[in-house]
Protein backbone atom coordinates (compact mmCIF):
# COMPACT_ATOMS: atom_id res chain seq x y z
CA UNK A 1 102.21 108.07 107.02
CA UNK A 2 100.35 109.64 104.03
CA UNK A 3 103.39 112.29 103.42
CA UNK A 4 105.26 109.36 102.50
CA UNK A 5 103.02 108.67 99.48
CA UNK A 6 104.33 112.18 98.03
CA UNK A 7 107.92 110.93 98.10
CA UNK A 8 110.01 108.99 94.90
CA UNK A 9 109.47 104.99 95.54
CA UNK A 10 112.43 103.43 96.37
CA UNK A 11 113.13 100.06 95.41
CA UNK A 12 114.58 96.77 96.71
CA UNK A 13 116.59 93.70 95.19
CA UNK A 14 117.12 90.56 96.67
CA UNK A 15 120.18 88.71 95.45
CA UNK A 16 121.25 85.45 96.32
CA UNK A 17 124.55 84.10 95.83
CA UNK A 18 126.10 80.57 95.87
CA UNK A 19 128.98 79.98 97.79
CA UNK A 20 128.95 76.12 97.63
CA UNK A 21 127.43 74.65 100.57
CA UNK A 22 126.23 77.84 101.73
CA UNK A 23 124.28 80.83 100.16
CA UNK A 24 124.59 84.66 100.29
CA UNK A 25 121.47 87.08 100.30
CA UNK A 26 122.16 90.55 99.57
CA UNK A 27 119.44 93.13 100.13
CA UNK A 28 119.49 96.55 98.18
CA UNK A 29 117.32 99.28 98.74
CA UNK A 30 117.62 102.21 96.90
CA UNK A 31 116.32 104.91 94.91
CA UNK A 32 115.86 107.43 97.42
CA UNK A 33 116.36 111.01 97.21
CA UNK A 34 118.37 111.86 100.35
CA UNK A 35 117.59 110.87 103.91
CA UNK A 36 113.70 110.99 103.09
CA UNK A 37 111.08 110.16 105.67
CA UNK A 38 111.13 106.54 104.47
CA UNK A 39 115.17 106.28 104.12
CA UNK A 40 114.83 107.47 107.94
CA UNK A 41 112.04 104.87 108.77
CA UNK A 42 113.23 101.72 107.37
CA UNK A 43 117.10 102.52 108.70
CA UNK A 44 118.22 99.60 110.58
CA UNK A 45 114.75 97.95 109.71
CA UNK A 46 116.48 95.57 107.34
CA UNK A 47 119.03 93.82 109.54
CA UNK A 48 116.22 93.05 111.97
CA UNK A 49 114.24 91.33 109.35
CA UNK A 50 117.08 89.69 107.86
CA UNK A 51 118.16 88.26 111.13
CA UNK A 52 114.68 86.69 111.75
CA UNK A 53 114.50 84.75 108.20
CA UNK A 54 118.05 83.55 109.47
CA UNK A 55 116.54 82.15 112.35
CA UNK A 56 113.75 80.90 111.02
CA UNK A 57 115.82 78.87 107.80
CA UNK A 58 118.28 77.75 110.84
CA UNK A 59 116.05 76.26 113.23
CA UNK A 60 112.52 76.07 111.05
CA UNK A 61 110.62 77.98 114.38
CA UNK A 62 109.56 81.80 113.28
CA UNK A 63 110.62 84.10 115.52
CA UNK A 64 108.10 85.90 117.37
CA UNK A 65 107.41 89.91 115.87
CA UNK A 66 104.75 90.75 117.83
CA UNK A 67 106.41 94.72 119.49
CA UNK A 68 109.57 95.05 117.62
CA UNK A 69 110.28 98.29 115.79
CA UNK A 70 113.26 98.88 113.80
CA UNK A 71 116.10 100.30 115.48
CA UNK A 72 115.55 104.04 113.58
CA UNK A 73 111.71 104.15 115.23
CA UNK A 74 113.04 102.67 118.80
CA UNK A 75 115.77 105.53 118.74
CA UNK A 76 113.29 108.43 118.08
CA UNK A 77 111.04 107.91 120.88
């Protein structure tokens, strides 16, 4: 992990947009240079996360975490 700390920080936005009764959150992350280290480790990391706070606002019980790697980490080992 601390060859990451050499590489350009990326950057994330969380928008949220009204659709009437229901919301849409949009999640950019960007600023990397290429497929860097942390482009490759956070690759699919973003739809599990996403799916959990959906989960969580829908039925008000937090998922449970406790193993789960992102799809990118469970595919290279």
């Amino acid at each position: 992990m601390a060859h990451l700390v050499t590489e350009p920080i990326s950057k994330v936005r969380f928008e949220i947009e009204d659709h009437g009764s229901m919301v849409e959150l949009i999640v950019v992350h960007d600023g990397f240079s290429g497929e860097t280290e942390m482009y490759k480790g956070i690759s699919g990391g973003w739809q599990a996360i996403i799916a959990k706070l959906k989960t969580l606002l829908e039925t008000g019980v937090a998922p449970d975490w406790q193993g789960e790697r992102p799809a990118a980490q469970r595919n290279r080992s």
